[in-house]
C-alpha atoms as a PDB file:
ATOM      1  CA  UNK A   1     -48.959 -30.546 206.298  1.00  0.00           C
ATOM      2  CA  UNK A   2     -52.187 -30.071 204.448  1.00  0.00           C
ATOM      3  CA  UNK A   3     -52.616 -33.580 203.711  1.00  0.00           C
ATOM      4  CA  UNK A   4     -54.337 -33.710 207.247  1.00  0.00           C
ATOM      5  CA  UNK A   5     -57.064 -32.095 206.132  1.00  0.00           C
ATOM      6  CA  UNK A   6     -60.006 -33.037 204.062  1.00  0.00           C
ATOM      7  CA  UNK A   7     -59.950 -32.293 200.582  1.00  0.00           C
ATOM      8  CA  UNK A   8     -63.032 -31.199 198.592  1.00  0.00           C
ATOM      9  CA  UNK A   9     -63.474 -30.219 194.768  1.00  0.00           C
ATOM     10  CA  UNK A  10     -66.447 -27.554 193.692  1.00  0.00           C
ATOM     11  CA  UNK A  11     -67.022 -26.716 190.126  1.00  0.00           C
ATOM     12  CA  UNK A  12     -69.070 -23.593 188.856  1.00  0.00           C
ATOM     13  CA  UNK A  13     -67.766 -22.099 191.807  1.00  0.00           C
ATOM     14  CA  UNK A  14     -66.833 -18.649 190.546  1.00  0.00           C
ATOM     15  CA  UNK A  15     -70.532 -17.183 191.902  1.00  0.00           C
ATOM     16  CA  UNK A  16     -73.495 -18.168 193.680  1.00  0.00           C
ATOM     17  CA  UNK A  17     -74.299 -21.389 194.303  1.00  0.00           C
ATOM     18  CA  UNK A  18     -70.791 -22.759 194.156  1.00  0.00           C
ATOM     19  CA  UNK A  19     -69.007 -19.785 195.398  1.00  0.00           C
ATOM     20  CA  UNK A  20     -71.125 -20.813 198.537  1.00  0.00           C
ATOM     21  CA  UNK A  21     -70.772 -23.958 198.619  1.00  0.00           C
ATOM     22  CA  UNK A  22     -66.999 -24.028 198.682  1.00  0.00           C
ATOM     23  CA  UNK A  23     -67.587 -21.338 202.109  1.00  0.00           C
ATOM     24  CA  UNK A  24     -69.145 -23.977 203.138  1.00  0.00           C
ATOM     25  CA  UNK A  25     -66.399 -26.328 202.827  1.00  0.00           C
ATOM     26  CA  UNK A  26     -63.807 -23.844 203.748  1.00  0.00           C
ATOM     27  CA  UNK A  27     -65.914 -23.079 207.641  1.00  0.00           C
ATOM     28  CA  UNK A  28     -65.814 -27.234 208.069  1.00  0.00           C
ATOM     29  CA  UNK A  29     -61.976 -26.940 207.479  1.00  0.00           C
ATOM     30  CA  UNK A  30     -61.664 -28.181 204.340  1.00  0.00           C
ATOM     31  CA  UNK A  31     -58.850 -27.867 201.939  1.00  0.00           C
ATOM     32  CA  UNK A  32     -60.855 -26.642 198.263  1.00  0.00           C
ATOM     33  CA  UNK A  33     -60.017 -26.943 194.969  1.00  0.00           C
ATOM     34  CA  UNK A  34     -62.378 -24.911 193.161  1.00  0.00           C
ATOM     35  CA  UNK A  35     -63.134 -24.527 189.377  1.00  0.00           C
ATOM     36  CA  UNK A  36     -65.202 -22.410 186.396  1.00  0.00           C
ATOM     37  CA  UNK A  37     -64.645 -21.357 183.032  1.00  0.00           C
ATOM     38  CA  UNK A  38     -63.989 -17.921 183.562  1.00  0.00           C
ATOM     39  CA  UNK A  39     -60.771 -15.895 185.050  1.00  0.00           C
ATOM     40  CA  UNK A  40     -63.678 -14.788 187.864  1.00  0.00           C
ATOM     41  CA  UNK A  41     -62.392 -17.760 189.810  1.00  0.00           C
ATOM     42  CA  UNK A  42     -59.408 -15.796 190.824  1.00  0.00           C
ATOM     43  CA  UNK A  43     -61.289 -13.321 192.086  1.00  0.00           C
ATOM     44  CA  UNK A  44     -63.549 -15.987 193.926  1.00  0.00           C
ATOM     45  CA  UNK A  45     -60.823 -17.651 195.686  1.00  0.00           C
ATOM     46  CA  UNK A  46     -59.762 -13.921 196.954  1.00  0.00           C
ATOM     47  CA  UNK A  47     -62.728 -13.864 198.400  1.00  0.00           C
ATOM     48  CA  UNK A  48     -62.905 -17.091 199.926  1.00  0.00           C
ATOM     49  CA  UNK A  49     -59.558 -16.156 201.799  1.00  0.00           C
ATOM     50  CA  UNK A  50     -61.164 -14.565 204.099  1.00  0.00           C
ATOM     51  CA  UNK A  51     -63.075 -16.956 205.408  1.00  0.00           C
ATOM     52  CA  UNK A  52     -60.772 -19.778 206.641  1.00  0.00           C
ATOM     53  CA  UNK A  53     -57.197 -21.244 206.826  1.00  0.00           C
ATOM     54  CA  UNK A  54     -57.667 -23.442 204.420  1.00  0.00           C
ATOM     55  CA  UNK A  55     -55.760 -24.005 201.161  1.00  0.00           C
ATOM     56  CA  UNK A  56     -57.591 -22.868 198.054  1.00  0.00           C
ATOM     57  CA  UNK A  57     -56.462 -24.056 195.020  1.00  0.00           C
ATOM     58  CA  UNK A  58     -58.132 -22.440 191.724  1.00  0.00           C
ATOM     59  CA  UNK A  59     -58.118 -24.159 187.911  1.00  0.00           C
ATOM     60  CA  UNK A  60     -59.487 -22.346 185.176  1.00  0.00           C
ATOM     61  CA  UNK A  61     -61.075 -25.100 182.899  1.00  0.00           C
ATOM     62  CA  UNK A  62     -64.207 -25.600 180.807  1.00  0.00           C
ATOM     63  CA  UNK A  63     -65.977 -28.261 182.045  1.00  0.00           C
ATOM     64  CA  UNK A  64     -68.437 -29.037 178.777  1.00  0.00           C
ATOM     65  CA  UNK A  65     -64.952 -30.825 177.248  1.00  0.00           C
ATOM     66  CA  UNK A  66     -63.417 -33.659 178.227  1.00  0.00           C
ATOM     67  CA  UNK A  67     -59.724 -32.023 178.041  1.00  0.00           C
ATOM     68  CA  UNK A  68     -61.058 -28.975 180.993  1.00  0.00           C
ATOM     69  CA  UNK A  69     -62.350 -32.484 183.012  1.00  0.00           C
ATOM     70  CA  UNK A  70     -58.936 -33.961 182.218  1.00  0.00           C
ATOM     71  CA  UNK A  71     -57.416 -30.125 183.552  1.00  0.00           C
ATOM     72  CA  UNK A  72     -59.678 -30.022 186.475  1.00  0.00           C
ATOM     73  CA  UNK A  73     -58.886 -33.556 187.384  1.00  0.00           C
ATOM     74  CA  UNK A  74     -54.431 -33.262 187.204  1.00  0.00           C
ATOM     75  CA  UNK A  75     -55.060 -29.982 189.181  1.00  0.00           C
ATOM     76  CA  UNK A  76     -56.230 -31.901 192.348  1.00  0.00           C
ATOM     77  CA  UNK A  77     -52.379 -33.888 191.721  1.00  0.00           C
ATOM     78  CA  UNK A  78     -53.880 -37.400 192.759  1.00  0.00           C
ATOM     79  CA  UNK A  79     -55.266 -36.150 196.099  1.00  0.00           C
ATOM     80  CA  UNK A  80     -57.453 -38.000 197.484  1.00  0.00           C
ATOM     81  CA  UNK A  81     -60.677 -36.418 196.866  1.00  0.00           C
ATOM     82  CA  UNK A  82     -63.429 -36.720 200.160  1.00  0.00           C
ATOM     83  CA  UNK A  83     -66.032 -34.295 198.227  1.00  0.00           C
ATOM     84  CA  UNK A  84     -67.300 -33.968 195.049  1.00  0.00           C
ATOM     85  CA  UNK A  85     -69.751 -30.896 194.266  1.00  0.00           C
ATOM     86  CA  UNK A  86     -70.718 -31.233 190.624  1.00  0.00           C
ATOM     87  CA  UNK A  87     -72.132 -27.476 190.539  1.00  0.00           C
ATOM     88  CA  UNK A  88     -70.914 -26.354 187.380  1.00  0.00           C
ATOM     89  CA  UNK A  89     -74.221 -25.387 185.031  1.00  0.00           C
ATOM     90  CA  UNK A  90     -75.263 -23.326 182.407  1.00  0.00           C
ATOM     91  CA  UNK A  91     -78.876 -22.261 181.394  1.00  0.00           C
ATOM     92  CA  UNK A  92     -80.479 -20.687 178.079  1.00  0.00           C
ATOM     93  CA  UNK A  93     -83.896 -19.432 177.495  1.00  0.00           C
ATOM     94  CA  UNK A  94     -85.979 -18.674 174.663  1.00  0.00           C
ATOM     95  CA  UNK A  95     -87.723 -21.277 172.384  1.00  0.00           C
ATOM     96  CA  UNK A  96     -85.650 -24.025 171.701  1.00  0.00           C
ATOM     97  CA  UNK A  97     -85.615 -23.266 167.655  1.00  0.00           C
ATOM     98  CA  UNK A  98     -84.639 -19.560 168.012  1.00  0.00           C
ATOM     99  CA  UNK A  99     -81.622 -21.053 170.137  1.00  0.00           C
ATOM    100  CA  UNK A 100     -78.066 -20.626 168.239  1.00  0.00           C
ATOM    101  CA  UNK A 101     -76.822 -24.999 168.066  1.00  0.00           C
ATOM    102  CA  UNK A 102     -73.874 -23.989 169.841  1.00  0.00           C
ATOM    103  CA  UNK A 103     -75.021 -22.557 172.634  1.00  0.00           C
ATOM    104  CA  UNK A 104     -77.875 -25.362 173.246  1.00  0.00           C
ATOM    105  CA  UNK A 105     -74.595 -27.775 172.683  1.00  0.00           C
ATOM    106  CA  UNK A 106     -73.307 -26.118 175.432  1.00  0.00           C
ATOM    107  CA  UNK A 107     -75.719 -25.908 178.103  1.00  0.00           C
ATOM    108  CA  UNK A 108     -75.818 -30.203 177.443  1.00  0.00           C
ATOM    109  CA  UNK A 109     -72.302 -30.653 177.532  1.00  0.00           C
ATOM    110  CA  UNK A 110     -71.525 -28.453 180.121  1.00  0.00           C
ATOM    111  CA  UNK A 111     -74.444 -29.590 182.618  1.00  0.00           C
ATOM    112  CA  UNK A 112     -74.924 -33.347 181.802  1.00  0.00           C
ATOM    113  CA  UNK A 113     -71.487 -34.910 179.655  1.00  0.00           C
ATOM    114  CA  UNK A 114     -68.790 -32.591 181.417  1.00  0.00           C
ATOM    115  CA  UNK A 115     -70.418 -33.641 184.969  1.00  0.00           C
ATOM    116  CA  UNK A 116     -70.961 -37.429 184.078  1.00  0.00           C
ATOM    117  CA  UNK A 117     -67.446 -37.501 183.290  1.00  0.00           C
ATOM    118  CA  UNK A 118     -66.142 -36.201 186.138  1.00  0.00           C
ATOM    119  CA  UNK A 119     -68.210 -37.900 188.343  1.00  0.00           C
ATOM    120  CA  UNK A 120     -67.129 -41.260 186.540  1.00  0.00           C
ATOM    121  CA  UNK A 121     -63.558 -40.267 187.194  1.00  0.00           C
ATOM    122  CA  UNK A 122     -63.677 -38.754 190.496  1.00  0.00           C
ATOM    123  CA  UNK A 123     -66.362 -41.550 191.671  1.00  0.00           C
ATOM    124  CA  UNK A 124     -64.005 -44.554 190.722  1.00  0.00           C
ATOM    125  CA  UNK A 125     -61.107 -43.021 192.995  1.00  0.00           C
ATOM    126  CA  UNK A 126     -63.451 -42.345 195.761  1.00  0.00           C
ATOM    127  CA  UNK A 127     -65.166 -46.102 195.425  1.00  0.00           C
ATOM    128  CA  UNK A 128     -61.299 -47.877 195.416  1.00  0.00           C
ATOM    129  CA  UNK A 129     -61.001 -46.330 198.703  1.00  0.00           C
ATOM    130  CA  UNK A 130     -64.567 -47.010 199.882  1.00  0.00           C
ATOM    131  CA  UNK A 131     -64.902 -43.422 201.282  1.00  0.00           C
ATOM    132  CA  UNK A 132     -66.571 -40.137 199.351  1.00  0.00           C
ATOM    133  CA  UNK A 133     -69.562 -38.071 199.258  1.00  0.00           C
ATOM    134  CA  UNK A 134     -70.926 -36.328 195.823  1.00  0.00           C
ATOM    135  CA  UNK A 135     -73.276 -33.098 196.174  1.00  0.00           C
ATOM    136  CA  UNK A 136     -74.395 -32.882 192.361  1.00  0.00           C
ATOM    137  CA  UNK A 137     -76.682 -29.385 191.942  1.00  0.00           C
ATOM    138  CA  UNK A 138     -79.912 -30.766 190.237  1.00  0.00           C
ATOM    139  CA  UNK A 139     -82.510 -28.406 190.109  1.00  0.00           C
ATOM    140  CA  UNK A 140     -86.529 -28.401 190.687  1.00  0.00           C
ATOM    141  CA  UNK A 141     -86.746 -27.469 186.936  1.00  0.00           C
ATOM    142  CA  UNK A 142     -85.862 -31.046 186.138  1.00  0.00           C
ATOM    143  CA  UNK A 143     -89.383 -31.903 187.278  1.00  0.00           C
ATOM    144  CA  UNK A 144     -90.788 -29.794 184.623  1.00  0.00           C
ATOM    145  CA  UNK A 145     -91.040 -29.888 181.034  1.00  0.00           C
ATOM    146  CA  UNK A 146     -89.284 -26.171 180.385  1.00  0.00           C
ATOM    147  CA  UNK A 147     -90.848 -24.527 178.282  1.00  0.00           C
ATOM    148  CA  UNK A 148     -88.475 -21.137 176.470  1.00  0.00           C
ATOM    149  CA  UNK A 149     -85.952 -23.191 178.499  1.00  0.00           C
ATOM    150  CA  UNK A 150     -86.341 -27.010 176.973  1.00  0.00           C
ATOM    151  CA  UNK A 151     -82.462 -28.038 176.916  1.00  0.00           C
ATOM    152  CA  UNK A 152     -81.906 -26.579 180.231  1.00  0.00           C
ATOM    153  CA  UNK A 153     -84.847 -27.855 182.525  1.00  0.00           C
ATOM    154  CA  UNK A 154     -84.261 -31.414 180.397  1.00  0.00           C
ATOM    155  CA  UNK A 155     -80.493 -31.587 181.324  1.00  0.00           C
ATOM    156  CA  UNK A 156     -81.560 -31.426 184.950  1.00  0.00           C
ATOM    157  CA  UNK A 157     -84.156 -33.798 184.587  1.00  0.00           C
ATOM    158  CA  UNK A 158     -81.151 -36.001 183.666  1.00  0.00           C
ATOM    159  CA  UNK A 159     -78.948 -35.111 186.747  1.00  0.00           C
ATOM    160  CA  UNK A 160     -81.857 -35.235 189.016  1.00  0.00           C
ATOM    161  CA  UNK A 161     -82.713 -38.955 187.458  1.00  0.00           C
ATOM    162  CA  UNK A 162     -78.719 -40.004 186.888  1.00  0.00           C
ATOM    163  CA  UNK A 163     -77.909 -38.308 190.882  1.00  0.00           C
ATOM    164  CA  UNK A 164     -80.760 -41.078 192.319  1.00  0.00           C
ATOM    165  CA  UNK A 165     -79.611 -43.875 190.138  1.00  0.00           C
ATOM    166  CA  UNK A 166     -75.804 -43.458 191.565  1.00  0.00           C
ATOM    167  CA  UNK A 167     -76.420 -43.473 194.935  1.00  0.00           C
ATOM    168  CA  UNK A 168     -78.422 -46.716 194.610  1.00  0.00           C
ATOM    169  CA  UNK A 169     -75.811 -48.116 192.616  1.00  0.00           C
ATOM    170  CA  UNK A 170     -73.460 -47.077 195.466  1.00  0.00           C
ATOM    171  CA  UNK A 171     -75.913 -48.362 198.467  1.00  0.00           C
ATOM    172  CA  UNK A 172     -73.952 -50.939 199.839  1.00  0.00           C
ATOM    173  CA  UNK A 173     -70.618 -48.878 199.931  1.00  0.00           C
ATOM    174  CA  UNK A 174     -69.088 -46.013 201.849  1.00  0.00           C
ATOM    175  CA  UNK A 175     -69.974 -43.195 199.192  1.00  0.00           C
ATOM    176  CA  UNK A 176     -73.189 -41.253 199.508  1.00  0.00           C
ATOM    177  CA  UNK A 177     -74.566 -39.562 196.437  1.00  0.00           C
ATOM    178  CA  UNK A 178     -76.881 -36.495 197.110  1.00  0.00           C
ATOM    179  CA  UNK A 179     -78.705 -33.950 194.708  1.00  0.00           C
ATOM    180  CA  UNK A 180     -79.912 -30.302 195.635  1.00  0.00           C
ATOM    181  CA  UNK A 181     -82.676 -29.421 193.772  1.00  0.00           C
ATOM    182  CA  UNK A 182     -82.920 -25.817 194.199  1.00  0.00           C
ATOM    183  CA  UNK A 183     -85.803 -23.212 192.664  1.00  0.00           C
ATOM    184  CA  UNK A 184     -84.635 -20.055 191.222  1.00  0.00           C
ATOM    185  CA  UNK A 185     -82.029 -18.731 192.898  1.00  0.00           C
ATOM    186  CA  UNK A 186     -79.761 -15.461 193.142  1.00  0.00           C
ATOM    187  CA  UNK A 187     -77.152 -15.956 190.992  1.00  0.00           C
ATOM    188  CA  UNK A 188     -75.899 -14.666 187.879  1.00  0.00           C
ATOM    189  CA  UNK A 189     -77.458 -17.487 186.223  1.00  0.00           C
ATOM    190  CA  UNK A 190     -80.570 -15.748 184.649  1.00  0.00           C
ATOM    191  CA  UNK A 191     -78.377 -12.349 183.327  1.00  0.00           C
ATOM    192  CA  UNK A 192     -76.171 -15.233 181.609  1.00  0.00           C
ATOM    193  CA  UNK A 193     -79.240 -17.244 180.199  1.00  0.00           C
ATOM    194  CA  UNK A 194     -80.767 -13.779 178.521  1.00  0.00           C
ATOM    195  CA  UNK A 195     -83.978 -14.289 180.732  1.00  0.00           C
ATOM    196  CA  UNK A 196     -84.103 -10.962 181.835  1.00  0.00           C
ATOM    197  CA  UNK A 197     -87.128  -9.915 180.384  1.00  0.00           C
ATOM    198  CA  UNK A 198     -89.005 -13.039 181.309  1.00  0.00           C
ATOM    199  CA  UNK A 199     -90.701 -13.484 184.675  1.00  0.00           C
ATOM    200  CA  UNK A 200     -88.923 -15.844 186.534  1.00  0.00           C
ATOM    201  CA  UNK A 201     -85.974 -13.885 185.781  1.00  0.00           C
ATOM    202  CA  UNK A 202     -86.827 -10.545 187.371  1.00  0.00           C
ATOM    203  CA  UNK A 203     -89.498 -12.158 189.900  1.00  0.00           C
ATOM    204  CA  UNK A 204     -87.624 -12.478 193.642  1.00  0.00           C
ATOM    205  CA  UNK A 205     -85.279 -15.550 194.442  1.00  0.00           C
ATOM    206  CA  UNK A 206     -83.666 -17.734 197.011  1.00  0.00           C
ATOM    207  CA  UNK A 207     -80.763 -16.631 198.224  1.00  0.00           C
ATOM    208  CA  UNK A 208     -77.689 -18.761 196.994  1.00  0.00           C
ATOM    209  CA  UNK A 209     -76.005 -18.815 200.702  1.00  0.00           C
ATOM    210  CA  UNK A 210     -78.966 -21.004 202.496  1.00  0.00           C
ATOM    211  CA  UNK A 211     -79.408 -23.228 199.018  1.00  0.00           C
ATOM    212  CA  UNK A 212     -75.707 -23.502 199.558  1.00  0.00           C
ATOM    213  CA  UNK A 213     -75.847 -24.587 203.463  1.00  0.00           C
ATOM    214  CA  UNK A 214     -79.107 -26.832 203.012  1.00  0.00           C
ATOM    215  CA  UNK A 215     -77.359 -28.511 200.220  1.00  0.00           C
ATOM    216  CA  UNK A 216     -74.019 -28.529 202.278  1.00  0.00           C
ATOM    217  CA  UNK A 217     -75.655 -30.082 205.343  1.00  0.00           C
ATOM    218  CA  UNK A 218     -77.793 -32.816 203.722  1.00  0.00           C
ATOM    219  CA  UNK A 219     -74.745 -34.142 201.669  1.00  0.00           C
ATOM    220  CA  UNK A 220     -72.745 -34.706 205.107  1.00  0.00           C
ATOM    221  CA  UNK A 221     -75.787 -36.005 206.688  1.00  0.00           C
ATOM    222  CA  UNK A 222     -75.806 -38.323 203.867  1.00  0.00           C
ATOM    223  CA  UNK A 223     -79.308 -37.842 202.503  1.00  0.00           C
ATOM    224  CA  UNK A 224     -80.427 -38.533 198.972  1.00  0.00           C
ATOM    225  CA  UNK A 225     -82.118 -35.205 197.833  1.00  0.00           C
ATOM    226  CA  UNK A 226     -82.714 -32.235 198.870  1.00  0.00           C
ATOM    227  CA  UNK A 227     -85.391 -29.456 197.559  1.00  0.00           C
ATOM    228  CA  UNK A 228     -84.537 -26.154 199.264  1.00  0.00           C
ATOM    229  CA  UNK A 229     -87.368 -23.432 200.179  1.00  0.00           C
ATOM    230  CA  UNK A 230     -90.981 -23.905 201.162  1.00  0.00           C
ATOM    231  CA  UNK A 231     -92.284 -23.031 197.605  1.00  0.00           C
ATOM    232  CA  UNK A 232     -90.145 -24.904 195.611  1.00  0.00           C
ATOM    233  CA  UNK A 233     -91.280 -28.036 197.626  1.00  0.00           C
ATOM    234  CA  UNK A 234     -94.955 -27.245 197.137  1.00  0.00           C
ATOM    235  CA  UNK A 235     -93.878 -26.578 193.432  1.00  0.00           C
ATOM    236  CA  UNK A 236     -91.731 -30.266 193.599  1.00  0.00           C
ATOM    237  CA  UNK A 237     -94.875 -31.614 194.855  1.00  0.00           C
ATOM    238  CA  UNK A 238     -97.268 -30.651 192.186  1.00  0.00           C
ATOM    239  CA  UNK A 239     -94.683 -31.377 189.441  1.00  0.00           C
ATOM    240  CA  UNK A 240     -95.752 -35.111 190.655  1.00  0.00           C
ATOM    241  CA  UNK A 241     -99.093 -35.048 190.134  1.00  0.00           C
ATOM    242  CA  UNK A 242     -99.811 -32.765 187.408  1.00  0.00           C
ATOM    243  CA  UNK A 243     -99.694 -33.740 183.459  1.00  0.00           C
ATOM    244  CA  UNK A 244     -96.968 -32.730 181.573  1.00  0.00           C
ATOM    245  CA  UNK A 245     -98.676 -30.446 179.134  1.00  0.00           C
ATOM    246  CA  UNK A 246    -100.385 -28.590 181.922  1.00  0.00           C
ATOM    247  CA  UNK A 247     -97.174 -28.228 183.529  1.00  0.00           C
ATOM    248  CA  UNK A 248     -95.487 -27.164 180.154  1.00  0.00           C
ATOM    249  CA  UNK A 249     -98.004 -24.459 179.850  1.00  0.00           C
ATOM    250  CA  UNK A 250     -97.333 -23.414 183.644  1.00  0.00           C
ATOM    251  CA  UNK A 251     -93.707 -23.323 182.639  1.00  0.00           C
ATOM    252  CA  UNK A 252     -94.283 -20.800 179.815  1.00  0.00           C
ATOM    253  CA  UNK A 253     -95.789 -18.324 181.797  1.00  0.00           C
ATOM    254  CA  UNK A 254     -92.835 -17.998 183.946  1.00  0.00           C
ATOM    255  CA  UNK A 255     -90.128 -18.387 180.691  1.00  0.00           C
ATOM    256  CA  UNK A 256     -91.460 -16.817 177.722  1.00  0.00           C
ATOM    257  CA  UNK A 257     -89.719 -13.822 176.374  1.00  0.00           C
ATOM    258  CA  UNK A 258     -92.038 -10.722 177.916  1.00  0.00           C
ATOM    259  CA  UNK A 259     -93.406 -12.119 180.500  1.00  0.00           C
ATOM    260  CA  UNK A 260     -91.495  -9.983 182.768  1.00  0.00           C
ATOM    261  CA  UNK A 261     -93.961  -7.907 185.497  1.00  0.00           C
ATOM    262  CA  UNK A 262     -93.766  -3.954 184.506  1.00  0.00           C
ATOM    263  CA  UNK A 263     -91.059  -2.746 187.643  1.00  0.00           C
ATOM    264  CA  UNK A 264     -92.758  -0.416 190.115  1.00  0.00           C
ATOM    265  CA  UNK A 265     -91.000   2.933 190.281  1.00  0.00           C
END
């Protein structure tokens, strides 16, 4: 009977940003298929019960390999996917040669060659039917050289660049392409990325529902980008016009290990 209903696929969706945007999905009646790296997705989907009839589906998978795409990918069981939301990310801060290889590895795999992929596989399903819209979560950091957070704020420069490319690539069919390109945020993201004692990870964020919403609503309006908050646009904005070592500098104020503002008590 479900096969009424649209269908849509949200990675990184344990937490924040993707937890959201799969409530989103859910409130427009949407059958979801959701997906992260960690058991937490179980407990996601518990809560996402609550919010609507529809089916929720969970795969535990890690997305920086080609075999947890591949897993992701035979969970959906050749439904016909109507949305893509390529959420799943990971950060890392600190200087870039104080970084363990691995973990660096990681945050690239996981937000640039685990998200290409599925997009590739995902996208050529969706473009043989001529019908499909991708959300891919880009960020505002991609418009910045990241400084104590190189790898990460250069993998979104690629998804930010690769999201714009797509949809022109897709112009003159039926599948819109969109990127949210949110500014810090409320999410786990920053606990997970050992920026705690920096200060754009104890200064005050978005909150990961309206990102979620604003992202949700351009995608089915079937707009190109969206930067969510008033700030982050100004920030967007300046990222345009000023030189990249000024901005690097900028960055490092808001990244470097101690930067964090004394807490009031």
């Amino acid at each position: 009977m479900h096969e009424a209903r649209q269908f849509a696929v949200v990675t990184g969706a344990s937490t924040g940003i993707g937890l959201e945007l799969a409530r989103c999905c859910l409130r427009q009646g949407f059958d979801v298929l959701i997906a992260a790296d960690e058991p937490e997705i179980e407990s996601a989907a518990s809560k996402l019960r609550e919010v609507g009839s529809g089916n929720i589906q969970t795969v535990q998978a890690d997305l920086s390999t080609t075999e947890g795409v591949d897993k992701l990918y035979t969970a959906a069981q050749g439904r016909p996917v109507d949305i893509l939301m390529a959420n799943a990310g990971r950060g890392l801060g600190r200087a870039f040669l104080d970084q363990e290889f691995g973990k660096a590895r990681k945050v690239i795999d996981t937000n640039i060659t685990g998200t290409v992929y599925l997009i590739h596989k995902v996208g050529n399903d969706m473009r043989r039917r001529n019908s499909g819209r991708i959300l891919i979560t880009g960020s505002i950091a991609g418009f910045m050289p990241g400084s104590f957070q190189a790898v990460y704020n250069g993998s979104k420069a690629f998804l930010d660049s690769f999201s714009f490319a797509l949809r022109e690539e897709l112009r003159d069919t039926n599948l819109t392409v969109t990127c949210l390109m949110p500014g810090a945020t409320e999410t786990e993201f920053f606990k997970r990325a050992d920026m705690m004692d920096t200060q754009v990870g104890t200064a005050e964020k978005d909150d990961a529902a309206e990102v979620a919403r604003a992202g949700f609503d351009a995608m089915m309006r079937g707009e190109g980008d969206i930067v969510t908050g008033m700030k982050n646009k100004l920030q967007s904005a300046a990222a345009n016009v000023m030189p990249a070592g000024m901005l690097a500098k900028q960055h490092r104020k808001m990244a470097e290990p101690g930067t964090a503002k004394p807490q009031r008590s």
